[in-house]
N, C-alpha and C. Protein backbone atom coordinates (compact mmCIF):
# COMPACT_ATOMS: atom_id res chain seq x y z
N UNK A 1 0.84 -1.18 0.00
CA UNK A 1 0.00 0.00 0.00
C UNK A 1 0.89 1.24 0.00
N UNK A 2 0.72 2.18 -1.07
CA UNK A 2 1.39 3.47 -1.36
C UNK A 2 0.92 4.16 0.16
N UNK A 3 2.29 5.27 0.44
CA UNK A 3 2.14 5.64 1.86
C UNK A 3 2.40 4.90 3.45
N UNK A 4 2.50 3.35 3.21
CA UNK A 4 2.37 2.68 4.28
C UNK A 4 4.10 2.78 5.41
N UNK A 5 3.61 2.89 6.58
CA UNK A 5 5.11 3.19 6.99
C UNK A 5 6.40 2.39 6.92
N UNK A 6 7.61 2.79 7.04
CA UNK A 6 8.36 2.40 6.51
C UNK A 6 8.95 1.27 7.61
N UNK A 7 8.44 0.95 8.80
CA UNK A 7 8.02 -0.45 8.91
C UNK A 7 8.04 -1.62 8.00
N UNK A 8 7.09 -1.61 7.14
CA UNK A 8 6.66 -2.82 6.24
C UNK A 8 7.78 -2.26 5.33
N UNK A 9 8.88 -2.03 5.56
CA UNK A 9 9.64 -2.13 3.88
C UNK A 9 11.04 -3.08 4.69
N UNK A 10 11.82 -4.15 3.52
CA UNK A 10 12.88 -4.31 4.21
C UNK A 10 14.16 -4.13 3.72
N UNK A 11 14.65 -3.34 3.94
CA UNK A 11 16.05 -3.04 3.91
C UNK A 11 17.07 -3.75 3.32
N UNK A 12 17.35 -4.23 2.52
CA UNK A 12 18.18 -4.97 1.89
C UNK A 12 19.65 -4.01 1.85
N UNK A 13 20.86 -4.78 2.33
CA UNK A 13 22.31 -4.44 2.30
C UNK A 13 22.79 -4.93 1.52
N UNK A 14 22.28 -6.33 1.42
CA UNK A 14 23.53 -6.94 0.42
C UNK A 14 23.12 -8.27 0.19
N UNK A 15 22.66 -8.53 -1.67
CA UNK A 15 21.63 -9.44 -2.39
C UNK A 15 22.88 -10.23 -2.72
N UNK A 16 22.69 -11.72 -2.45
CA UNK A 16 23.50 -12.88 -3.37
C UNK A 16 22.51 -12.77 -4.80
N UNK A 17 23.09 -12.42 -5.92
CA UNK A 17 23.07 -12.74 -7.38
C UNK A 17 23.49 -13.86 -7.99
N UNK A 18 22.40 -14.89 -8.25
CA UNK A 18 23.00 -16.11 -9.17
C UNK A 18 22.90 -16.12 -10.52
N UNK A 19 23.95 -15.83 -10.79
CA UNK A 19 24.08 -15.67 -12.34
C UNK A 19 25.16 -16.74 -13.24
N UNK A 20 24.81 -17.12 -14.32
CA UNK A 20 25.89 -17.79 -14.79
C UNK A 20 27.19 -16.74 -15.57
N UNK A 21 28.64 -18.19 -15.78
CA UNK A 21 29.48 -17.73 -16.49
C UNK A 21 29.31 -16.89 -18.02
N UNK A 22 28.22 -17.49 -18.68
CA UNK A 22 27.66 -16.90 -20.21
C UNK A 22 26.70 -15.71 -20.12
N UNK A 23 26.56 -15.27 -20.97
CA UNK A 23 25.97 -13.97 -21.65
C UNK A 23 24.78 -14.66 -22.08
N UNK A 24 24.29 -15.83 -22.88
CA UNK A 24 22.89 -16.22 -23.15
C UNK A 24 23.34 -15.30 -24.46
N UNK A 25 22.12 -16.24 -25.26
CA UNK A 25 22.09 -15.81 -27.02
C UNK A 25 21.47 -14.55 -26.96
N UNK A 26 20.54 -13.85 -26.07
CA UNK A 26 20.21 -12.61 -26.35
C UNK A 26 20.84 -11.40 -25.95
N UNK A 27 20.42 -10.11 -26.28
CA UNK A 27 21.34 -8.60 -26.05
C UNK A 27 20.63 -8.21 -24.70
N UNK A 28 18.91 -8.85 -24.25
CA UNK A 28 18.36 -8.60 -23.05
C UNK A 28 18.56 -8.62 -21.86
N UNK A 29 19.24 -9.89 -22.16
CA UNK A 29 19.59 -10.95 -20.74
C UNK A 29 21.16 -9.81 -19.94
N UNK A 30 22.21 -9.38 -20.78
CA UNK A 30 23.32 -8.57 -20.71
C UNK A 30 22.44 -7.19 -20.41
N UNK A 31 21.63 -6.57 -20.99
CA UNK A 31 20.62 -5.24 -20.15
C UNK A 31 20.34 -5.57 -19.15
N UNK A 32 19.63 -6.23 -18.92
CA UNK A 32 18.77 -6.45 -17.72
C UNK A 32 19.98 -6.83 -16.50
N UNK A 33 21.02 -7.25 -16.40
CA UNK A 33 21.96 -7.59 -15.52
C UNK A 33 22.60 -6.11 -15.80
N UNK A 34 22.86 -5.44 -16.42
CA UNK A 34 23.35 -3.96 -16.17
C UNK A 34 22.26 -3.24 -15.47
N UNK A 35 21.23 -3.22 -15.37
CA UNK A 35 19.97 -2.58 -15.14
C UNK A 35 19.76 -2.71 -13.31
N UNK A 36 20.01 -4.07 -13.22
CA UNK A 36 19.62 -4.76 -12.06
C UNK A 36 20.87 -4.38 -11.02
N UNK A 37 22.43 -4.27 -11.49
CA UNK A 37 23.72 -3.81 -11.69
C UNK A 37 23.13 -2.32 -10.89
N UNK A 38 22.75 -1.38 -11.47
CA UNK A 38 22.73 -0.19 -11.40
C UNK A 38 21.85 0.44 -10.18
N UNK A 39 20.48 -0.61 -10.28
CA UNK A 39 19.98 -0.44 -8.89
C UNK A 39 20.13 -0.74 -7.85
N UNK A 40 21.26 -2.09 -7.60
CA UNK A 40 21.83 -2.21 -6.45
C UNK A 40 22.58 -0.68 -6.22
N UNK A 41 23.32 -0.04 -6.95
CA UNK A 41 24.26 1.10 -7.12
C UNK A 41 23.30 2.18 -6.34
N UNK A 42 22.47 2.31 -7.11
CA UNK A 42 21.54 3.50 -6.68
C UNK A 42 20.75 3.04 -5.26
N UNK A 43 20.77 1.96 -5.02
CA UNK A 43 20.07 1.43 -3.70
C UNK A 43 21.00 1.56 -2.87
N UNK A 44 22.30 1.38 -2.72
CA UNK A 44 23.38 1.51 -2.11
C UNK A 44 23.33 -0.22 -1.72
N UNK A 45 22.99 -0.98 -2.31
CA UNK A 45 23.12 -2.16 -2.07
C UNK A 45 24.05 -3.15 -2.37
N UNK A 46 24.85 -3.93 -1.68
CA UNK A 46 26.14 -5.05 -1.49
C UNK A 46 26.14 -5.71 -2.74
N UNK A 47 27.24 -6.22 -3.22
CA UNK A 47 27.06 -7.94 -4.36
C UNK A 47 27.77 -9.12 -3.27
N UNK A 48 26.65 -10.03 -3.76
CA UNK A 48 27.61 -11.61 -3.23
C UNK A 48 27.37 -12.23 -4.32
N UNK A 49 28.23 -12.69 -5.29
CA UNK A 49 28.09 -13.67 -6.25
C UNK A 49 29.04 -14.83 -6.27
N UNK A 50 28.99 -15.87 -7.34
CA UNK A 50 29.46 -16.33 -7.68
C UNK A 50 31.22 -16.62 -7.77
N UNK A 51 31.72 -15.68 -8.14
CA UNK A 51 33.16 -14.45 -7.76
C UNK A 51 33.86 -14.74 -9.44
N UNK A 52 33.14 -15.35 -10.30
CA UNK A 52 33.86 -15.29 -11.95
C UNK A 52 33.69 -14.05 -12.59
N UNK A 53 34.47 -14.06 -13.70
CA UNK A 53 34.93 -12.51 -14.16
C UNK A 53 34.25 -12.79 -15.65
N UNK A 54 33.35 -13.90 -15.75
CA UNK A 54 33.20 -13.61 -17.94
C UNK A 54 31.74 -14.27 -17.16
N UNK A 55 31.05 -13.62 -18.77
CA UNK A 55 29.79 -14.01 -18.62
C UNK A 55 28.96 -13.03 -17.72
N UNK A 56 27.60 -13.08 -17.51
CA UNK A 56 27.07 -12.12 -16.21
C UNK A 56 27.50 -11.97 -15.16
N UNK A 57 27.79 -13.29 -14.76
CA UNK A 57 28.49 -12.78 -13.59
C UNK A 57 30.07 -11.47 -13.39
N UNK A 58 30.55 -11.73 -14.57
CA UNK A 58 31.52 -10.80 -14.53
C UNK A 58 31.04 -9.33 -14.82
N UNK A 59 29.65 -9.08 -15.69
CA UNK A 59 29.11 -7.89 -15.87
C UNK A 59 28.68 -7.51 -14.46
N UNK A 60 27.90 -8.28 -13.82
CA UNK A 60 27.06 -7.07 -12.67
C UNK A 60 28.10 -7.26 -11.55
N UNK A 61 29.51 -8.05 -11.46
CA UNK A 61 29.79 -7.72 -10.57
C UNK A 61 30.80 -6.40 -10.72
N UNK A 62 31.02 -6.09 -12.00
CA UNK A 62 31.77 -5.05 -12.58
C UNK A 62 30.95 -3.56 -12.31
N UNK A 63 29.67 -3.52 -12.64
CA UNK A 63 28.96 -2.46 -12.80
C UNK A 63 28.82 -2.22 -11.19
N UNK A 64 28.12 -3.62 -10.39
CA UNK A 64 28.33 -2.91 -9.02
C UNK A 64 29.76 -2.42 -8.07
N UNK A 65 30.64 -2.97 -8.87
CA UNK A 65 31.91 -2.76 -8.09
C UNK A 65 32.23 -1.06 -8.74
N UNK A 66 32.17 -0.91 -9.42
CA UNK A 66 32.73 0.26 -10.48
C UNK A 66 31.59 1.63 -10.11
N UNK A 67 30.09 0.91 -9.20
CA UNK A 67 29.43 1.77 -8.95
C UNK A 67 29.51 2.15 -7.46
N UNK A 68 30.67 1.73 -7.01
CA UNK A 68 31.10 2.13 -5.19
C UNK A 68 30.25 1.32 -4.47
N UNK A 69 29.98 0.00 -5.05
CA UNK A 69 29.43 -0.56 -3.80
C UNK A 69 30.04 -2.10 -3.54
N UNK A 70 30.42 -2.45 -2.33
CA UNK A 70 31.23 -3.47 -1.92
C UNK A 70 30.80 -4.85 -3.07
N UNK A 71 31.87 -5.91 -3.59
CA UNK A 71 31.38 -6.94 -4.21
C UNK A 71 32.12 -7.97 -3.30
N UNK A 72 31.62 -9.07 -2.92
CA UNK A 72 32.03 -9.80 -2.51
C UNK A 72 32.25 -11.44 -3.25
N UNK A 73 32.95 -11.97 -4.12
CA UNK A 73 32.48 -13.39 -4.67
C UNK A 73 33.28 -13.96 -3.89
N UNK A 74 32.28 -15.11 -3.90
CA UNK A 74 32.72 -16.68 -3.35
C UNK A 74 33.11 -17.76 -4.53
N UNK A 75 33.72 -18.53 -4.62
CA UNK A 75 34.30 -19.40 -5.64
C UNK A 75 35.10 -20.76 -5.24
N UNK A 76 34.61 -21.86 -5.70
CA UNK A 76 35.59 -23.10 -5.43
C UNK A 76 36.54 -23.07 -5.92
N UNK A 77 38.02 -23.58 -5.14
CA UNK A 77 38.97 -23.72 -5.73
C UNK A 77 39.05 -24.08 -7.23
N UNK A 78 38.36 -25.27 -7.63
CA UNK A 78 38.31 -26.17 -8.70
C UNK A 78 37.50 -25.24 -9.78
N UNK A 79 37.05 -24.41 -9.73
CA UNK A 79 36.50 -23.73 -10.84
C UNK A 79 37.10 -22.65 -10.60
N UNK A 80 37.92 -22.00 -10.64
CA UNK A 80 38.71 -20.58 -10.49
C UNK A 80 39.55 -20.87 -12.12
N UNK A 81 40.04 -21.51 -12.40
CA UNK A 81 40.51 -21.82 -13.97
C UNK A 81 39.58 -21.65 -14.80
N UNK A 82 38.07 -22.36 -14.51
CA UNK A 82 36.82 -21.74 -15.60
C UNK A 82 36.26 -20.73 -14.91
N UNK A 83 35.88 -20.25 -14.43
CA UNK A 83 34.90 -18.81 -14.24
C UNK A 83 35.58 -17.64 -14.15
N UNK A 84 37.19 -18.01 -13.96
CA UNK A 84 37.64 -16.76 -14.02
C UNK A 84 38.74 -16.29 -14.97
N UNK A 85 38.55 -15.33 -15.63
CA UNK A 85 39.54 -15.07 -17.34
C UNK A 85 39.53 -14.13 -16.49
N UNK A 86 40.57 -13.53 -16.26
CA UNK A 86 40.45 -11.60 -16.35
C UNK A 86 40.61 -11.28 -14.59
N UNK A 87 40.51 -9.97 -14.44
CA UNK A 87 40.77 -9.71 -13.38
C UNK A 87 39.09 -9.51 -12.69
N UNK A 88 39.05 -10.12 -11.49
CA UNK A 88 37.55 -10.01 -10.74
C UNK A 88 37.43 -8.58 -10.15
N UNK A 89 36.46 -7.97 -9.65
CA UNK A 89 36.20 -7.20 -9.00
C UNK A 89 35.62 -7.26 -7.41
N UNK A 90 36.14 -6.46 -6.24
CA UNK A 90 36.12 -6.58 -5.61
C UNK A 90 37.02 -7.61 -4.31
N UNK A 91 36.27 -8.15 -3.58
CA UNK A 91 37.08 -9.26 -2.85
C UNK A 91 36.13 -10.78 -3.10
N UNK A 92 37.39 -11.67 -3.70
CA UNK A 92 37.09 -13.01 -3.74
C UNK A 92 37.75 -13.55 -2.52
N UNK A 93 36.71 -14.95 -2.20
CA UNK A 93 36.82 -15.33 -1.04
C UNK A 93 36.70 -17.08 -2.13
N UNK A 94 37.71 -17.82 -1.47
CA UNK A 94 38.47 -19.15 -2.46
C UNK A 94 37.52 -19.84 -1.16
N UNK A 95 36.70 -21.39 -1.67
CA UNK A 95 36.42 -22.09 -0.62
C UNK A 95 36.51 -23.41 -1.62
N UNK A 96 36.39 -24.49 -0.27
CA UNK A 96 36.79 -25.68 -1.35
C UNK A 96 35.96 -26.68 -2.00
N UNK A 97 34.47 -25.99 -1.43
CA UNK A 97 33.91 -27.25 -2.98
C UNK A 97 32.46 -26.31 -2.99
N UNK A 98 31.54 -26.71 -4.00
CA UNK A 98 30.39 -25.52 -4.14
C UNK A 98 28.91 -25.69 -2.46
N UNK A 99 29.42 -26.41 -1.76
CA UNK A 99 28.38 -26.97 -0.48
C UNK A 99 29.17 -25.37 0.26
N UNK A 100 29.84 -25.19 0.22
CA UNK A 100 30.74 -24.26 1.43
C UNK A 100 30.26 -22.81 0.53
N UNK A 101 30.54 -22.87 -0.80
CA UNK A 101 30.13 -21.83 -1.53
C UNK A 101 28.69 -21.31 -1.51
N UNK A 102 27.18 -21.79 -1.53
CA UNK A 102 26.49 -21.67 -1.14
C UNK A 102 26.00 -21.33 0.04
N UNK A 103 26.74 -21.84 1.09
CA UNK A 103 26.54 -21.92 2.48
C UNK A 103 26.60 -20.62 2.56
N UNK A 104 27.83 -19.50 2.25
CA UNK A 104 28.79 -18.55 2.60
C UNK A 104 28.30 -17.58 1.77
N UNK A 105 27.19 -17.94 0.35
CA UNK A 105 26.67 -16.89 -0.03
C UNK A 105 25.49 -16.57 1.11
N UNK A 106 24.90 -17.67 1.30
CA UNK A 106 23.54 -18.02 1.89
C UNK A 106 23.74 -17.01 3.45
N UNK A 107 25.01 -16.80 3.88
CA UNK A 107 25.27 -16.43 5.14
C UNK A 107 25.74 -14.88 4.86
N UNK A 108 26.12 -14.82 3.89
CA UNK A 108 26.68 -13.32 3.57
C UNK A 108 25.20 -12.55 3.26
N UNK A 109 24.06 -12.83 2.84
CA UNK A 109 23.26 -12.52 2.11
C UNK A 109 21.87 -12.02 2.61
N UNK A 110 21.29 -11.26 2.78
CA UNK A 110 19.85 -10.75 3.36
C UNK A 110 18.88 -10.63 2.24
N UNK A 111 19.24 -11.37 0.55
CA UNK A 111 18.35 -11.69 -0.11
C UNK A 111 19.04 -12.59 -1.37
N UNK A 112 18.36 -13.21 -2.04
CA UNK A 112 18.64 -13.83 -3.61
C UNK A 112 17.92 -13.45 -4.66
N UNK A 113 18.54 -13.11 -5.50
CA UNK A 113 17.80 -13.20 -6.82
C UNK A 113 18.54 -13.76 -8.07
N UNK A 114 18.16 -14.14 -8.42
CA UNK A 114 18.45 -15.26 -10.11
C UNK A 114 18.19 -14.68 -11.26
N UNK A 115 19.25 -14.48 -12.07
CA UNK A 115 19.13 -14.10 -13.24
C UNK A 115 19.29 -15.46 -14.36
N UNK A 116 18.57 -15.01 -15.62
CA UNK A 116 18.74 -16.27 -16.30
C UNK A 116 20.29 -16.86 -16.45
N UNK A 117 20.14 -18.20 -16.72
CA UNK A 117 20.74 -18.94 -16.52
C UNK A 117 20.91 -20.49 -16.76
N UNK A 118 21.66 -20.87 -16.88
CA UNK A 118 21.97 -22.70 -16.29
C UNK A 118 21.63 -23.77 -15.39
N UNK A 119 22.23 -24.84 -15.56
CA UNK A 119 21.95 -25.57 -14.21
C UNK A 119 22.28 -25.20 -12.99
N UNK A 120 23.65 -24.31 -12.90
CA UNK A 120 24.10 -24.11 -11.74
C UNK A 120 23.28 -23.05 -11.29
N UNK A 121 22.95 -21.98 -11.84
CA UNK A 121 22.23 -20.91 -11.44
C UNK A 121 20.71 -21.67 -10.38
N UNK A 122 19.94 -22.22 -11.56
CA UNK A 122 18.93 -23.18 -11.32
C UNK A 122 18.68 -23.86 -9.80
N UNK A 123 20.15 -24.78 -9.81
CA UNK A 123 20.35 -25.44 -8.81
C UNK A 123 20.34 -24.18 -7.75
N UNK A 124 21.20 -23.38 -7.27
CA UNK A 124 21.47 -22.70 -6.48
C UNK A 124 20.66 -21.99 -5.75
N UNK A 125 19.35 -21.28 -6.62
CA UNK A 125 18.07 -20.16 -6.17
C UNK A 125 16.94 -21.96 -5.64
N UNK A 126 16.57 -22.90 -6.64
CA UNK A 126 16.08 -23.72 -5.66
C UNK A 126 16.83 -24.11 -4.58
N UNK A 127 17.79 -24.25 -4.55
CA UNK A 127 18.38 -24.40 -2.68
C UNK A 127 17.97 -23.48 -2.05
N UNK A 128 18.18 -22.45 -1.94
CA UNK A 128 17.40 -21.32 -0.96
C UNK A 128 15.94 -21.24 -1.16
N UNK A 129 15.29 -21.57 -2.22
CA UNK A 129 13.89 -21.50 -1.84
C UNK A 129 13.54 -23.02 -1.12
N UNK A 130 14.22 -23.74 -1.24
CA UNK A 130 13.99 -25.43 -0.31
C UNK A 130 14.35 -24.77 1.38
N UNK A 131 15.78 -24.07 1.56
CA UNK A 131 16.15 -23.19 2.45
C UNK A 131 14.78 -22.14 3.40
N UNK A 132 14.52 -21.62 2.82
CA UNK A 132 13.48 -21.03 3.23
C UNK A 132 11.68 -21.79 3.61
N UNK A 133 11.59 -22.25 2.65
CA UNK A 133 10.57 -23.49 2.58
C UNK A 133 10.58 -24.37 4.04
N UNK A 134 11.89 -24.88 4.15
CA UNK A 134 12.28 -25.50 5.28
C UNK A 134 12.45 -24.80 7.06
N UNK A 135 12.51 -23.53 6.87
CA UNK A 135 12.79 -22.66 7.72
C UNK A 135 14.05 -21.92 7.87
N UNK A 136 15.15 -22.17 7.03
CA UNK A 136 16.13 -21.84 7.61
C UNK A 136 16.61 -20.65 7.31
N UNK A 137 16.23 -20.39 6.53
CA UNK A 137 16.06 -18.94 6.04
C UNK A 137 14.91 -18.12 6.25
N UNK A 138 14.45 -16.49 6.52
CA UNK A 138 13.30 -15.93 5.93
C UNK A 138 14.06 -14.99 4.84
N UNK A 139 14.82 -14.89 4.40
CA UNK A 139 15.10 -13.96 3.24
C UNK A 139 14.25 -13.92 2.15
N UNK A 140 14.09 -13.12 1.28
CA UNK A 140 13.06 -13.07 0.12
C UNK A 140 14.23 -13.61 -1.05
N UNK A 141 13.71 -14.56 -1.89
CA UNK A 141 13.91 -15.04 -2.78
C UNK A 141 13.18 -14.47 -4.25
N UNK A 142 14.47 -13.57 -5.03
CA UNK A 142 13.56 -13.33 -6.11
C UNK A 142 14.21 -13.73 -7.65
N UNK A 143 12.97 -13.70 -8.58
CA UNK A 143 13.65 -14.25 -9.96
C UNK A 143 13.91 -13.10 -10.75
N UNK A 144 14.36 -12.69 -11.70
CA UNK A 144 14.42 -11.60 -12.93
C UNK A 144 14.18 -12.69 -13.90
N UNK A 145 12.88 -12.08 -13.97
CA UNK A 145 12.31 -13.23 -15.31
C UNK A 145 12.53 -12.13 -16.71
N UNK A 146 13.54 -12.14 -17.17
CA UNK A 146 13.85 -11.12 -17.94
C UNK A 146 13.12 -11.75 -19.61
N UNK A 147 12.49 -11.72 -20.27
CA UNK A 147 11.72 -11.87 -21.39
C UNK A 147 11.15 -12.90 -21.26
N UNK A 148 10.62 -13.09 -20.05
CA UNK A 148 9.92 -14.66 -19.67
C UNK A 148 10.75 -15.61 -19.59
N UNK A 149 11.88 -15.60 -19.53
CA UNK A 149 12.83 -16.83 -19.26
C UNK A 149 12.17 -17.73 -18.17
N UNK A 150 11.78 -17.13 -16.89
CA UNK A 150 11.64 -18.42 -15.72
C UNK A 150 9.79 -17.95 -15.97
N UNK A 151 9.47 -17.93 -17.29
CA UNK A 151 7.77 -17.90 -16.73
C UNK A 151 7.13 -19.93 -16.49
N UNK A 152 8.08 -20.23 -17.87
CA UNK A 152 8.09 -22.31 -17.13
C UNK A 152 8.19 -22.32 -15.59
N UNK A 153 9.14 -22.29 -15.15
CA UNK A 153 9.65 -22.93 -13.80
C UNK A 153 8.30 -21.93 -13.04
N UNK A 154 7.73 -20.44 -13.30
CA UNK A 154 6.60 -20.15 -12.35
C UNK A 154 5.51 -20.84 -12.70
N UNK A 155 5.44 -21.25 -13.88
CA UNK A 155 4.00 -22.10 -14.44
C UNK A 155 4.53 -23.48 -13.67
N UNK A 156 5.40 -24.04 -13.32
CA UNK A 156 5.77 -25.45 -12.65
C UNK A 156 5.66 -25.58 -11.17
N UNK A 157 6.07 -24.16 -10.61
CA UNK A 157 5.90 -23.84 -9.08
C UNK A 157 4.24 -23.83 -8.85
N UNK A 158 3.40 -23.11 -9.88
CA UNK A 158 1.82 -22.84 -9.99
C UNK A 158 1.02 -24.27 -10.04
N UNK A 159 1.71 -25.06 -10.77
CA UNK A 159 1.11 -26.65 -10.83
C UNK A 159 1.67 -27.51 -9.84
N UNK A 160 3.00 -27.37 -8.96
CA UNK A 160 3.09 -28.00 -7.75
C UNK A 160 2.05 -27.79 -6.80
N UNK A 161 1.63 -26.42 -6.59
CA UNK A 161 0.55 -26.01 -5.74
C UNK A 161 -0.83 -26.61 -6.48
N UNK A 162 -1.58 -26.39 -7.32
CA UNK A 162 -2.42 -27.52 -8.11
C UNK A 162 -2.44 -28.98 -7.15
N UNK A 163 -1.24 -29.39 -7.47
CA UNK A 163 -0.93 -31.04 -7.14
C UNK A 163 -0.77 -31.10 -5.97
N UNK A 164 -0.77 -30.25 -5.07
CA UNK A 164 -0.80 -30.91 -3.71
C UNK A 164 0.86 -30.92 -3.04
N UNK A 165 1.71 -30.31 -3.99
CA UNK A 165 3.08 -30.71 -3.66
C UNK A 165 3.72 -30.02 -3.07
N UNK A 166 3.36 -28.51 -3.07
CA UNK A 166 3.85 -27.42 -2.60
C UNK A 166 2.50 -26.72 -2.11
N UNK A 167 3.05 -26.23 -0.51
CA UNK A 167 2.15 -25.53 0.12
C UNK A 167 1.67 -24.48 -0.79
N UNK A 168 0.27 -23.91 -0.36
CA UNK A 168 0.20 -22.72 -1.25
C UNK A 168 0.79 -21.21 -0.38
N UNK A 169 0.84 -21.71 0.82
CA UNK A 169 1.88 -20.37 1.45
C UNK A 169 3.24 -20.68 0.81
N UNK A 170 3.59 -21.74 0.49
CA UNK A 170 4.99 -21.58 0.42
C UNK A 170 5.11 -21.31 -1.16
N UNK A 171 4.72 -21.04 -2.12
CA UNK A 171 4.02 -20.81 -3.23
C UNK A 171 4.83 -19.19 -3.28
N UNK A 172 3.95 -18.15 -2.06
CA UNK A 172 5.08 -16.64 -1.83
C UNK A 172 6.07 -17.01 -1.57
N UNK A 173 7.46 -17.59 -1.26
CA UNK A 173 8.27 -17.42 -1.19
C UNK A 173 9.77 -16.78 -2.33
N UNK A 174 8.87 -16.99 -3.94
CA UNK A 174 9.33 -16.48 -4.85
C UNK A 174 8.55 -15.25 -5.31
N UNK A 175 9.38 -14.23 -5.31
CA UNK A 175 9.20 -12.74 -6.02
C UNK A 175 9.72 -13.27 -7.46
N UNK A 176 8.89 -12.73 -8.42
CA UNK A 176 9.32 -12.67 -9.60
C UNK A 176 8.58 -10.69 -10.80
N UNK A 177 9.71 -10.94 -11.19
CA UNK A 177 9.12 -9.72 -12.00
C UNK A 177 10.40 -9.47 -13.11
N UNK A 178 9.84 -8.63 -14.61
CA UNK A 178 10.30 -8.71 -15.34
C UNK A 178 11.85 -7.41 -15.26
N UNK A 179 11.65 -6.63 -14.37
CA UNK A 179 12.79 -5.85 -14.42
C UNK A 179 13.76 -5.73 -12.98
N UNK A 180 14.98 -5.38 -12.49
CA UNK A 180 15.55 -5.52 -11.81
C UNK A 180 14.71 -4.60 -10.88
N UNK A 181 14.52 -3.13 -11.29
CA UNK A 181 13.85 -1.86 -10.58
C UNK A 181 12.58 -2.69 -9.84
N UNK A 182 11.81 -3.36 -10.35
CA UNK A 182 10.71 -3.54 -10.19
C UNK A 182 10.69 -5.08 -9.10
N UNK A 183 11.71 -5.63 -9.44
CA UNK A 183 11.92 -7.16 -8.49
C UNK A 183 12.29 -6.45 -7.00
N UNK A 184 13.25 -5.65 -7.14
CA UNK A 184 13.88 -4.72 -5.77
C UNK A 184 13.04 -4.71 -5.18
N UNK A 185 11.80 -4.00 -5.51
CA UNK A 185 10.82 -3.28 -5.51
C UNK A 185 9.87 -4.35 -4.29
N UNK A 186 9.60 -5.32 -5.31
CA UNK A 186 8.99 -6.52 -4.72
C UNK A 186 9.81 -7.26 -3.58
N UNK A 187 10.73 -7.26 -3.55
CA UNK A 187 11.51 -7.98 -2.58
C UNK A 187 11.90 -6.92 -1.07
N UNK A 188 11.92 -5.82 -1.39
CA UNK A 188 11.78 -4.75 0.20
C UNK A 188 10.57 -5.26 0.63
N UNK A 189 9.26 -5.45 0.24
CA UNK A 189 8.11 -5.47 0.90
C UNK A 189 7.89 -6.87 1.85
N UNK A 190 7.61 -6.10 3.19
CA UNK A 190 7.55 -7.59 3.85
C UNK A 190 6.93 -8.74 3.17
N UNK A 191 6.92 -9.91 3.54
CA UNK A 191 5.40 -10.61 3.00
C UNK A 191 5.08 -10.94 4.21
């Protein structure tokens, strides 16, 4: 509700971003991670990613680092040869397999959001929504469904609830929306 006190809003410091190593065949998917990039900037809001330097992940952690606001990546030893070409931004933090990497985003982090992506991306935002689901989290979990990329996986979350498989409270635990401005947006508001 427009006007409501600033109580019901929550404060976000600092969002884990799961993004993959690639760019994706479209010019959208690279906007929308500059976009999303820019409002952490203007929000004054943290990065925790991934900690690779090509692909999205190397864009928004560039734009938020380059926009004065702290980046933090996490990274397994064993993938520091693939995710990272180039020089990273910010401070990388080396751990030794992706269970510790998650953990340490999951702990650094007062929200998630997922940009399109891969399996790993995939894998990673359902762990925190199983995370949360489960209790162990209340952080808000959100998607950037940037040209409908995750409108499947919300039409699949919509038919778990159908089937009996997923609570229908636990159903809110994903924010989704088509622009970074507008996911932010959704993800300050209590639920």
């Amino acid at each position: 509700m427009e006007g409501s006190s600033s109580s019901n809003i929550r404060h976000l410091r600092r969002i884990c971003v799961f993004c993959g190593s690639n760019f994706g065949r479209k010019d959208i998917f690279s906007h929308a991670t500059l976009e999303l990039g820019k409002e952490l900037v203007e929000r004054k809001i943290n990065l925790v990613y991934g900690g690779g330097s090509s692909g999205l992940m190397g864009l928004i952690s560039k734009t938020v680092h380059n926009g004065g606001c702290h980046v933090l990546g996490v990274i397994p030893t064993a993938l520091t040869p693939v995710e990272i070409c180039g020089q990273t931004m910010g401070e990388l933090k080396v751990v030794t397999g992706m269970h510790e990497r998650k953990a340490e985003m999951a702990r650094q982090a007062d929200a998630f959001i997922a940009l399109p992506g891969g399996y790993g991306t995939l894998e990673e935002v359902l762990e925190m929504i199983a995370w949360s689901q489960l209790g162990i989290h209340d952080k808000p979990v959100g998607l950037l469904n940037v040209d409908g990329y995750y409108d499947y996986l919300n039409a699949f979350f919509d038919k778990g609830v159908e089937e009996g498989f997923i609570k229908p409270a636990a159903r809110h635990i994903i924010v989704s929306a088509p622009t970074g401005k507008e996911l932010l947006r959704r993800m300050e508001v209590e639920m």
